[in-house]
Protein backbone atom coordinates (compact mmCIF):
# COMPACT_ATOMS: atom_id res chain seq x y z
CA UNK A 1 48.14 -73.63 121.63
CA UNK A 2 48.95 -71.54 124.18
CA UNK A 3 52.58 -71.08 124.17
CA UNK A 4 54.23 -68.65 126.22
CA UNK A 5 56.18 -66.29 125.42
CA UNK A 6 60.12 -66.18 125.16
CA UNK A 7 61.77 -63.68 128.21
CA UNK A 8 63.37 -60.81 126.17
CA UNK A 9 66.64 -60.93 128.39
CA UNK A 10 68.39 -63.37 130.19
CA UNK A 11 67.80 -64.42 133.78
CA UNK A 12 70.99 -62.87 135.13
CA UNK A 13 70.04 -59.68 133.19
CA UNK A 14 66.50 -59.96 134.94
CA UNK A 15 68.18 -60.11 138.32
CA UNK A 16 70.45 -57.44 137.55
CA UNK A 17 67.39 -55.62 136.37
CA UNK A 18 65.63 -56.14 139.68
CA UNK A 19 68.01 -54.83 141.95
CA UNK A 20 67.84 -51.52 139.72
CA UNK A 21 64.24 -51.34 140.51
CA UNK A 22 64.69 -52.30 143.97
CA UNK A 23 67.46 -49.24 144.34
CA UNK A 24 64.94 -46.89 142.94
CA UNK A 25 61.98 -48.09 144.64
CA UNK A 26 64.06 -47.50 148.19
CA UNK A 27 65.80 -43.93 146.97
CA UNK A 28 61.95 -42.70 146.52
CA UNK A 29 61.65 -44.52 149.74
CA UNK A 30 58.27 -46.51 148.94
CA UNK A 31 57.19 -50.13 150.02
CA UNK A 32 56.71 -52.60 147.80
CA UNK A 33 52.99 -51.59 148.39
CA UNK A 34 53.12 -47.90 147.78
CA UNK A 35 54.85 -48.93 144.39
CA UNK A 36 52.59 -50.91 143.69
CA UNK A 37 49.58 -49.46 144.67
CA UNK A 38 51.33 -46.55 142.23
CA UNK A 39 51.58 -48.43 139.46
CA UNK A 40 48.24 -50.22 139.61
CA UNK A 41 49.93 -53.62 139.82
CA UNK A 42 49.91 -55.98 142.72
CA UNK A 43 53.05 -56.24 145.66
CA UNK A 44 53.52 -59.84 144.43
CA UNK A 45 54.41 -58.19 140.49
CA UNK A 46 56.54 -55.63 142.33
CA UNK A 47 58.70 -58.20 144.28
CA UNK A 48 58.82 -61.09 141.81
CA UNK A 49 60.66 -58.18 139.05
CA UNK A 50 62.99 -57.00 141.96
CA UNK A 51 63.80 -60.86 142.10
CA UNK A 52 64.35 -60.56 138.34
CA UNK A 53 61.43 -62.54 137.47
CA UNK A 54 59.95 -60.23 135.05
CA UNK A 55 55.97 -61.67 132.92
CA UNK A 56 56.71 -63.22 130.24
CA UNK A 57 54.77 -60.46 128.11
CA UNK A 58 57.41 -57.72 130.34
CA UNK A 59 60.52 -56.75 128.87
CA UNK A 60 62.78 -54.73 130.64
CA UNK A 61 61.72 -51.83 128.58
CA UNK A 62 58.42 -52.04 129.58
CA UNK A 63 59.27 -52.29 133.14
CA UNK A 64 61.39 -48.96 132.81
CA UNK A 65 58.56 -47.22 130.98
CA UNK A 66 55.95 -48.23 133.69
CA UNK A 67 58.05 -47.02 137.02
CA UNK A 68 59.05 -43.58 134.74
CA UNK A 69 55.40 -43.28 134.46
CA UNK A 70 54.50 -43.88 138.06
CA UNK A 71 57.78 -41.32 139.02
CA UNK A 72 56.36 -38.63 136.94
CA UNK A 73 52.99 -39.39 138.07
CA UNK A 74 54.07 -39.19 141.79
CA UNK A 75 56.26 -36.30 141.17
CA UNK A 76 53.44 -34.31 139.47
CA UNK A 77 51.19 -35.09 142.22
CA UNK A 78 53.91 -33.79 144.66
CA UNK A 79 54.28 -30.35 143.05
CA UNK A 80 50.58 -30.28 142.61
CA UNK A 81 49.90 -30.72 146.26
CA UNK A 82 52.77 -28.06 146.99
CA UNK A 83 50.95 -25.85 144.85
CA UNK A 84 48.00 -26.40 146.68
CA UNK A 85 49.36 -25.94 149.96
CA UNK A 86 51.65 -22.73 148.78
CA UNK A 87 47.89 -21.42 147.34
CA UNK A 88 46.14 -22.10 150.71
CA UNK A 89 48.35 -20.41 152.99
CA UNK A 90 48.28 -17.31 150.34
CA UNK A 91 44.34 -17.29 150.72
CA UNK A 92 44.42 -17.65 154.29
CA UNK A 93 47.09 -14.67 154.65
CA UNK A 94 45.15 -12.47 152.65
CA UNK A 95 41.44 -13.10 154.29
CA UNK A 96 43.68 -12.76 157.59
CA UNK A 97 44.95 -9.09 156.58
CA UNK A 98 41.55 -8.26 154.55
CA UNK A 99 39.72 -8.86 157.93
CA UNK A 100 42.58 -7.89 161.14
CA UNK A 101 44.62 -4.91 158.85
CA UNK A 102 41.79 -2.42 158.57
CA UNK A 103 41.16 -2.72 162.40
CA UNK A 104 45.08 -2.77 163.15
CA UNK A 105 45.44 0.32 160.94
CA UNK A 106 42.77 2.08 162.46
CA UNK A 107 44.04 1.59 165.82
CA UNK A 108 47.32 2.51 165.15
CA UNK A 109 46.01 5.79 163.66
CA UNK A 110 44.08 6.22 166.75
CA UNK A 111 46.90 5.72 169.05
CA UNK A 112 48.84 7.75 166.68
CA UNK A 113 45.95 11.15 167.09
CA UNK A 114 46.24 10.62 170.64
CA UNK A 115 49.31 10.63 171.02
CA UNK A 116 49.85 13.78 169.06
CA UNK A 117 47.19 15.21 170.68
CA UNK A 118 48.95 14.80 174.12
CA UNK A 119 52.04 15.85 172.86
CA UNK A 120 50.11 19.13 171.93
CA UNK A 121 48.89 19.50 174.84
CA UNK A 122 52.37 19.66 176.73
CA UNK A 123 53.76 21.87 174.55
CA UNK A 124 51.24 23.88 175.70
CA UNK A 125 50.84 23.76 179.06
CA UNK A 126 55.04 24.06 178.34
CA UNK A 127 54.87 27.22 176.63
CA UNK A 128 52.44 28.70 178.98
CA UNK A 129 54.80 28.35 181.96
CA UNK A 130 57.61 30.52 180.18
């Protein structure tokens, strides 16, 4: 009693279908793999609905829903590691300037006194000679 059951399209549809997957798959320039590794399914389920042979228990819908998901998904995951990234660089800028800007500072100032201090000095030894 196990029938199987009916495609919700028609094969031309399905093939049509496929090459609209295929199109997207290669604009977000993934494998057959990557895709499916994305969308938990195997390489095999991946090429056999770019060839417009879509499960029995897929329809076209369903197909749509699941590589939506597995966009989002992936595009989430690229903002999230952007974040990440953008967050890491921040932390490492400000340990760099909590730890080198104090000393940097402080030299500067230094430099600064002594160089005032010189310039002091000739005015001095200037002002003396007239």
């Amino acid at each position: 009693m196990n029938t199987p059951l009916p495609q919700a399209t028609t094969p031309s549809a399905n093939i049509a279908f496929g090459e609209m997957i295929r199109r997207l798959r290669k604009q977000l320039n993934l494998t057959q793999a990557k895709a499916a590794e994305m969308l938990d399914v195997s390489s095999q389920w991946i090429s056999n609905c770019e060839r417009g042979i879509l499960p029995s228990a897929v329809s076209q819908a369903g197909a749509i829903a699941i590589f939506r998901a597995a966009i989002q998904r992936a595009n989430k995951d690229a903002v999230d590691k952007a974040q990440a990234e953008h967050d890491a660089h921040r932390a490492a800028d400000a340990a760099y300037a909590e730890r080198y800007s104090p000393s940097i500072s402080a030299s500067v100032q230094a430099a600064r006194a002594r160089y005032l201090k010189r310039q002091e000095e000739i005015a001095q030894q200037n002002g003396r000679r007239d």
